[in-house]
Protein backbone atom coordinates (compact mmCIF):
# COMPACT_ATOMS: atom_id res chain seq x y z
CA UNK A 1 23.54 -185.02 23.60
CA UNK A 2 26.14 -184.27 20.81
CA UNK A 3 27.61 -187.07 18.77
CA UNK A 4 30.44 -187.84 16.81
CA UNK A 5 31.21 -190.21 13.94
CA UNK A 6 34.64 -192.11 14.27
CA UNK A 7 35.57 -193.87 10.49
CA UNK A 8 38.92 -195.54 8.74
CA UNK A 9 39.43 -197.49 5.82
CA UNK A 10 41.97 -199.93 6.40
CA UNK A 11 43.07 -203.06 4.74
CA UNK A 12 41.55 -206.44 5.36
CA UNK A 13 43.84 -207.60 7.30
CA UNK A 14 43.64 -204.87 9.85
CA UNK A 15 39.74 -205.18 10.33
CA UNK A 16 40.03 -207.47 13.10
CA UNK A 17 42.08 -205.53 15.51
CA UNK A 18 40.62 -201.95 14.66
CA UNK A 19 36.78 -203.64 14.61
CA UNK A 20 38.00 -204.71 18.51
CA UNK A 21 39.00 -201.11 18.91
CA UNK A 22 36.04 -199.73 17.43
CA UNK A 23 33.75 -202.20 19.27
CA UNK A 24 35.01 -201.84 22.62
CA UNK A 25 35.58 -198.39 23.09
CA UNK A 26 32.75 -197.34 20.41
CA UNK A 27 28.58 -197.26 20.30
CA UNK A 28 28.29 -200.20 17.17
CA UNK A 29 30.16 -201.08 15.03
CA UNK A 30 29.27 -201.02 10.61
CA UNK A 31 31.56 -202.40 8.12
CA UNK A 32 31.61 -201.55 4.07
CA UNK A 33 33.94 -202.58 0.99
CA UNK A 34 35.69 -199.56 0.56
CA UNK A 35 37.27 -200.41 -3.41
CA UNK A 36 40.10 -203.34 -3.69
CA UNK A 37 41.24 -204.67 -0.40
CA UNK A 38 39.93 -201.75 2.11
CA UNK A 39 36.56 -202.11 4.42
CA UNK A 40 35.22 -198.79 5.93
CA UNK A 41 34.60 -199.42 9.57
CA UNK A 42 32.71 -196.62 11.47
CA UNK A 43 31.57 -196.47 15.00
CA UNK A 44 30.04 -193.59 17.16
CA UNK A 45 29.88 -192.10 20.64
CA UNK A 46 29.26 -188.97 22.47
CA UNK A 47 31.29 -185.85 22.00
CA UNK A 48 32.61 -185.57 25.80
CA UNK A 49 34.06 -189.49 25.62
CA UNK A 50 37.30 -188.04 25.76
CA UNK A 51 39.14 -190.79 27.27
CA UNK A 52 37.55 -193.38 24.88
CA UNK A 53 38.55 -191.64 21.84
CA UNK A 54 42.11 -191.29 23.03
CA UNK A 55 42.05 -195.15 23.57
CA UNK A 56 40.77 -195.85 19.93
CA UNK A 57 43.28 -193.26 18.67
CA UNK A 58 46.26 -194.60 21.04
CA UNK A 59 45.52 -198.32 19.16
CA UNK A 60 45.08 -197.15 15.62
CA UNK A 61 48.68 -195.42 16.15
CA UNK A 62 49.45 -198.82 17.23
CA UNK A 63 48.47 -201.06 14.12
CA UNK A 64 49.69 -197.77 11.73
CA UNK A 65 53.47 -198.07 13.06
CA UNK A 66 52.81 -201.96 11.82
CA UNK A 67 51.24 -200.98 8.53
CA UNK A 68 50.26 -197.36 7.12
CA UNK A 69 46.05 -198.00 7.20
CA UNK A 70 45.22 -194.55 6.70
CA UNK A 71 44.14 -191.66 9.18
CA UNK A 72 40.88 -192.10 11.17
CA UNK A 73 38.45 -189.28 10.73
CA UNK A 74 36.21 -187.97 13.41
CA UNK A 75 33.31 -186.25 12.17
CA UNK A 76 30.76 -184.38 14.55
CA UNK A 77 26.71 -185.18 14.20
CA UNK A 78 24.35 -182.46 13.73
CA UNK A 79 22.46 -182.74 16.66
CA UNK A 80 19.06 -184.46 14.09
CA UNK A 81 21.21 -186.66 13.08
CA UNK A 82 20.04 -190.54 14.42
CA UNK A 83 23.56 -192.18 14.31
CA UNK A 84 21.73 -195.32 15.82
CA UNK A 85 19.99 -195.28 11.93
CA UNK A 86 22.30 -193.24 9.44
CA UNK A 87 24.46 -196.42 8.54
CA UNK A 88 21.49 -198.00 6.71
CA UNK A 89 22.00 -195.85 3.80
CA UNK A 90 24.97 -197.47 3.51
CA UNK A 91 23.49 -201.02 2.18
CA UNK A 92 21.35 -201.66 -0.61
CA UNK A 93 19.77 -205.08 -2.10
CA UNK A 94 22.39 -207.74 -3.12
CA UNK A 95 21.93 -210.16 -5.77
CA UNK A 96 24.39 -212.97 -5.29
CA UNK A 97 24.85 -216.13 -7.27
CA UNK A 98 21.96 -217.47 -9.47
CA UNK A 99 18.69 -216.21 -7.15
CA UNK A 100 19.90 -215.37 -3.61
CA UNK A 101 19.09 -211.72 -3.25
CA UNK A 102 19.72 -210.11 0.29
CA UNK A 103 17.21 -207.24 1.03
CA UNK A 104 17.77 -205.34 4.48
CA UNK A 105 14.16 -205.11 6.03
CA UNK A 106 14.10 -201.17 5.48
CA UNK A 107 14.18 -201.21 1.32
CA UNK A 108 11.44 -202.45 -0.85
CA UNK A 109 11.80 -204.87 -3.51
CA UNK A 110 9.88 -206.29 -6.52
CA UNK A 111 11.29 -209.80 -6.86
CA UNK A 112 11.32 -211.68 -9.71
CA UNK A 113 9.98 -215.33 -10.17
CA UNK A 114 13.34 -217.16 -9.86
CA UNK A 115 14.26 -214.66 -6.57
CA UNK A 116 15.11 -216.29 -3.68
CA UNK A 117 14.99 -213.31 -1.06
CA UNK A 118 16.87 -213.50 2.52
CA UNK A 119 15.24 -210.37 4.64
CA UNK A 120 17.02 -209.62 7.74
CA UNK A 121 18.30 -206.42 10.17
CA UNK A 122 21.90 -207.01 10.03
CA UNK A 123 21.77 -204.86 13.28
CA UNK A 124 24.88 -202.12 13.19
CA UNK A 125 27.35 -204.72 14.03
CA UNK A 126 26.88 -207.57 11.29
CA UNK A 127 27.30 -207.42 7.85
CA UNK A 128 24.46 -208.72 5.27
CA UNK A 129 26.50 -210.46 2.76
CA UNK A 130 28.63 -207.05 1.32
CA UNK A 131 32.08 -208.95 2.39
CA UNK A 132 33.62 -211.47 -0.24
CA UNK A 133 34.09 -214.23 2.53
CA UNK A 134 30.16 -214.20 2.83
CA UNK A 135 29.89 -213.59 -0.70
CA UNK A 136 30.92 -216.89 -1.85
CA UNK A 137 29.77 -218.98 1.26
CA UNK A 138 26.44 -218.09 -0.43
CA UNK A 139 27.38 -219.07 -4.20
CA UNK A 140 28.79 -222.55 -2.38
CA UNK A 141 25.52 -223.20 -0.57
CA UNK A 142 23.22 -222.31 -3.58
CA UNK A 143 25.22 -224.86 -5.67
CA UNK A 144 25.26 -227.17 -2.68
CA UNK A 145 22.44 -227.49 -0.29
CA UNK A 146 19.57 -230.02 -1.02
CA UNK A 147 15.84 -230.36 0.13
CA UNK A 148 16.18 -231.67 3.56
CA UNK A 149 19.96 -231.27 4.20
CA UNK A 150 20.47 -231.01 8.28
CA UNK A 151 23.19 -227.95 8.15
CA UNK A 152 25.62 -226.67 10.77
CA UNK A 153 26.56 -222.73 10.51
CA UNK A 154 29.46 -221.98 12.77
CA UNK A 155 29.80 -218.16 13.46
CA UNK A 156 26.44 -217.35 12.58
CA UNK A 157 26.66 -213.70 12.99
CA UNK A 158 23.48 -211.50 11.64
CA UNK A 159 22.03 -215.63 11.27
CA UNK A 160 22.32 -214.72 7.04
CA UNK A 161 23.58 -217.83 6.27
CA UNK A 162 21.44 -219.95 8.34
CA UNK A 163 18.35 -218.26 6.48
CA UNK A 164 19.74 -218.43 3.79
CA UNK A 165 19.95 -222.15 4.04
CA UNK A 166 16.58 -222.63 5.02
CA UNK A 167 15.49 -220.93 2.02
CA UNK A 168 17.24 -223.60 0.04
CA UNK A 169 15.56 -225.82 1.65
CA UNK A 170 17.51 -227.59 4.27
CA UNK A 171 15.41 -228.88 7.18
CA UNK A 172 17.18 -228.19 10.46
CA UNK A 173 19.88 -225.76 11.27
CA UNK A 174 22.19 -225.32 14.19
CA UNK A 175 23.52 -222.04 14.03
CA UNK A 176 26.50 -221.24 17.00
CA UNK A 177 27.89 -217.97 17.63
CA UNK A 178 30.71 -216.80 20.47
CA UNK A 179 29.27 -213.50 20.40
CA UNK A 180 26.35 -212.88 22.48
CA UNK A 181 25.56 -209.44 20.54
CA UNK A 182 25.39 -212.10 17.26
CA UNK A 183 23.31 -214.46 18.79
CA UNK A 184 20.60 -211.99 19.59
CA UNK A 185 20.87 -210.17 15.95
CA UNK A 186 20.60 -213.77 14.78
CA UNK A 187 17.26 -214.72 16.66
CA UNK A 188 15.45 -211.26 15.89
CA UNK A 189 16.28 -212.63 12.33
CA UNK A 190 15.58 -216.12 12.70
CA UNK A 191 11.93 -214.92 14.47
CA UNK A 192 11.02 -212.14 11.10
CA UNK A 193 11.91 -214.80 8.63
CA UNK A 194 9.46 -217.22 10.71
CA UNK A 195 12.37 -220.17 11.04
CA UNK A 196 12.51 -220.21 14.47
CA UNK A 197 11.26 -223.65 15.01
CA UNK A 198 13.69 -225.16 12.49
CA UNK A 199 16.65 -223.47 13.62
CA UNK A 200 18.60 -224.74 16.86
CA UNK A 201 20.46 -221.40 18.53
CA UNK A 202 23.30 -221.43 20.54
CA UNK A 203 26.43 -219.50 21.75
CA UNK A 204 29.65 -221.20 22.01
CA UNK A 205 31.63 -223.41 18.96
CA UNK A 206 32.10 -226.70 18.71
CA UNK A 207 31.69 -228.97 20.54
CA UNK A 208 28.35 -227.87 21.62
CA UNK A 209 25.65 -230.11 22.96
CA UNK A 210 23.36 -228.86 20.28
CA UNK A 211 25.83 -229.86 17.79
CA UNK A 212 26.10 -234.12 18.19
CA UNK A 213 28.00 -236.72 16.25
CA UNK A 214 27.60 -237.39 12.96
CA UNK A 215 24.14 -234.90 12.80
CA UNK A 216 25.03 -232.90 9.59
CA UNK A 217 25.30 -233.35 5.96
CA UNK A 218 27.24 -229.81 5.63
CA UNK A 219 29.06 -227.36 7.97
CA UNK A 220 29.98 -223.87 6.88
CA UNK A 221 31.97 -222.35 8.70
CA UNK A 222 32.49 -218.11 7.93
CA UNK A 223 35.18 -217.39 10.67
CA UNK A 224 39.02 -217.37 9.74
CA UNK A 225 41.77 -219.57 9.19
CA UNK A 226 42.51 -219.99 12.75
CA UNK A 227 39.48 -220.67 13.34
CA UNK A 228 38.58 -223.27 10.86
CA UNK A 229 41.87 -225.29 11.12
CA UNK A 230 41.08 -224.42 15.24
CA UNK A 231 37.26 -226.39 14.96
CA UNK A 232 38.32 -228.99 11.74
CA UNK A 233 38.81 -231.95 14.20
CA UNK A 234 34.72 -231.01 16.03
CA UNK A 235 33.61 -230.07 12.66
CA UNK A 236 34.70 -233.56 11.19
CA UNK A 237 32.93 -235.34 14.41
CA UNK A 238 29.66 -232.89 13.81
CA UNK A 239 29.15 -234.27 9.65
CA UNK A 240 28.05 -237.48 8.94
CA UNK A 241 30.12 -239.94 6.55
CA UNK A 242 30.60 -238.13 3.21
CA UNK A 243 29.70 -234.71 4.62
CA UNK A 244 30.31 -231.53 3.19
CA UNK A 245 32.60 -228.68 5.07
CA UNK A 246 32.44 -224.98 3.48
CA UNK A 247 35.32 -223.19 5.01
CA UNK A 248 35.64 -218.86 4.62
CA UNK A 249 36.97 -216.65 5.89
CA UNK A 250 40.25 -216.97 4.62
CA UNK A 251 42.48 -215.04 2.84
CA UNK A 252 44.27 -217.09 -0.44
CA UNK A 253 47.47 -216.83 1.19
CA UNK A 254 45.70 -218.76 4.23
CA UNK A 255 44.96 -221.97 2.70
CA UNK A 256 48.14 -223.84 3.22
CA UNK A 257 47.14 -223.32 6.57
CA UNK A 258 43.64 -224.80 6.47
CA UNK A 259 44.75 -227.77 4.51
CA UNK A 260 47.07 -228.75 6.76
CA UNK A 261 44.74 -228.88 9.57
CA UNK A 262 41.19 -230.37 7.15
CA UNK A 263 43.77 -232.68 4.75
CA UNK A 264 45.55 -235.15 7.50
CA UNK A 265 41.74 -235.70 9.12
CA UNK A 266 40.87 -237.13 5.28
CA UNK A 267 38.91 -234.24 3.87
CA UNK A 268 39.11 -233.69 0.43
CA UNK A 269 39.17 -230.21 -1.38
CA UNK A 270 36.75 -230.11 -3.56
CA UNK A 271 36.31 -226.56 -5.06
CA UNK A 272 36.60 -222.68 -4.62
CA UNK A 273 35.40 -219.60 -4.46
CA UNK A 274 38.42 -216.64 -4.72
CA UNK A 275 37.48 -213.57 -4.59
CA UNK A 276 39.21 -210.40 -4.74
CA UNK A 277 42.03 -211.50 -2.15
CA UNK A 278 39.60 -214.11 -0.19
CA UNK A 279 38.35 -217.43 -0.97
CA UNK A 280 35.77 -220.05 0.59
CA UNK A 281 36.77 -223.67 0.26
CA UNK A 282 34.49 -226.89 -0.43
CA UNK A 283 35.80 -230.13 1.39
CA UNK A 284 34.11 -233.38 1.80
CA UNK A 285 34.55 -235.72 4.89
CA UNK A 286 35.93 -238.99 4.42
CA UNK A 287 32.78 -241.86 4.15
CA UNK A 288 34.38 -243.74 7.48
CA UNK A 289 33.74 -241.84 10.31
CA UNK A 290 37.41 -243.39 11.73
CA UNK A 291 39.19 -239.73 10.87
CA UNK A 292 36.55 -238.35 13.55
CA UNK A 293 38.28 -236.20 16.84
CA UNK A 294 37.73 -238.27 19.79
């Protein structure tokens, strides 16, 4: 069966509607920086999907008469060619703050005393800590997680940040996903790095009976503004007094936004993380509970 390799590079803003695109009409879905502002997205199918590709190319016309993102290239698979596989060579081992180092399961790595490594599959649909939003959510939890902490990872995705927590040593995590394809990446994950047992994991947001009251001393949440300011009321009722809230997934023109949902409920901005045109925020909850969403 004959292949073909669908690819754009479009700006950030435009991942969301051509990943749906992609992801709908497509076989996977992989996602790269592509320089300053632009993420590669690629997907596959087979060469007689005729009425799929014109879908895909029907709604990239679509978001280009919005916003010139660039052409979308179709490029056919010699017939040897595992499509399933050939977006691995796309990721290599990440170092990121201080000691975190991401390693995909398929590369081989020497680490150093000080290395704190986070193995995973991101499975063709999840990215492994390449995107600036994901990016900094790590450098905020390296500075910020404790031995013990009880952690709450909303939008778990490929589960990186939930491992990555338990490698700093927190000592439960709930990690929630709306995506059932995320959910299983995340427990395939969760069962190689041998966490399963610490790690509660569910589909669905908050509120989630797996996510209770006042049960967390930090939340990080890796979504987008809509969805942060969105969850801010369940995520305040999730941390206990005091608690810590890392928010990403926003772009820095988006955080007027989030602090007018996070700042009314008494959270208090406490750093951040910009990067490139993103940044991940650091709030604390309020020491009363009183602010809490009924």
């Amino acid at each position: 069966m004959a292949w073909i390799e669908l690819s754009i590079s479009v700006p950030h803003e435009y991942v969301e509607p051509i990943s749906y695109l992609f992801d709908r009409y497509g076989k996977g879905l992989s996602t790269e920086l592509d320089g300053k502002g632009r993420v590669l997205l690629r997907t596959y199918m087979t060469s007689g999907s005729r009425q799929r590709l014109a879908r895909i190319e029907v709604g990239v016309k679509l978001v280009a008469a919005i916003e010139p993102i660039g052409g979308l290239e179709i490029r056919d698979l010699p017939e040897d060619e595992d499509w399933q596989n050939s977006w691995k060579s796309h990721f290599g081992i990440l170092r990121i703050g201080k000691r975190l180092v991401i390693k995909p399961t398929w590369l081989d790595l020497d680490p150093g005393p000080d290395d704190i490594v986070i193995e995973l599959d991101p499975g063709i649909a999840f990215g492994t800590g390449y995107h600036p939003t994901t990016d900094t959510c790590l450098q905020a939890m390296e500075q910020h997680i404790t031995p013990g902490m009880t952690v709450l990872d909303l939008g778990t995705g490929s589960g990186i940040l939930t491992i990555a927590a338990m490698k700093l040593g927190a000592g439960l995590v709930t990690a929630l996903d709306i995506d059932s394809q995320a959910v299983s990446a995340a427990r395939r994950n969760f069962r190689r790095c041998g966490i399963s047992k610490q790690v509660r994991l569910g589909q669905g947001s908050v509120p989630h009976p797996t996510a209770g009251a006042g049960q967390f001393d930090l939340a990080v949440a890796n979504i987008s503004a809509r969805g942060v300011a969105d969850r801010c009321p369940f995520i305040l009722t999730a941390l206990k007094p005091g608690g810590l809230f890392i928010a990403s997934g926003l772009l820095t023109t988006q955080k007027e936004e989030v602090a007018a949902a996070a700042e009314p409920l008494g959270f208090a901005l406490v750093s951040e993380w910009p990067q490139e045109e993103w940044v991940t925020l650091l709030y604390r909850a309020p020491d009363s509970p009183a602010g809490a969403a009924e």
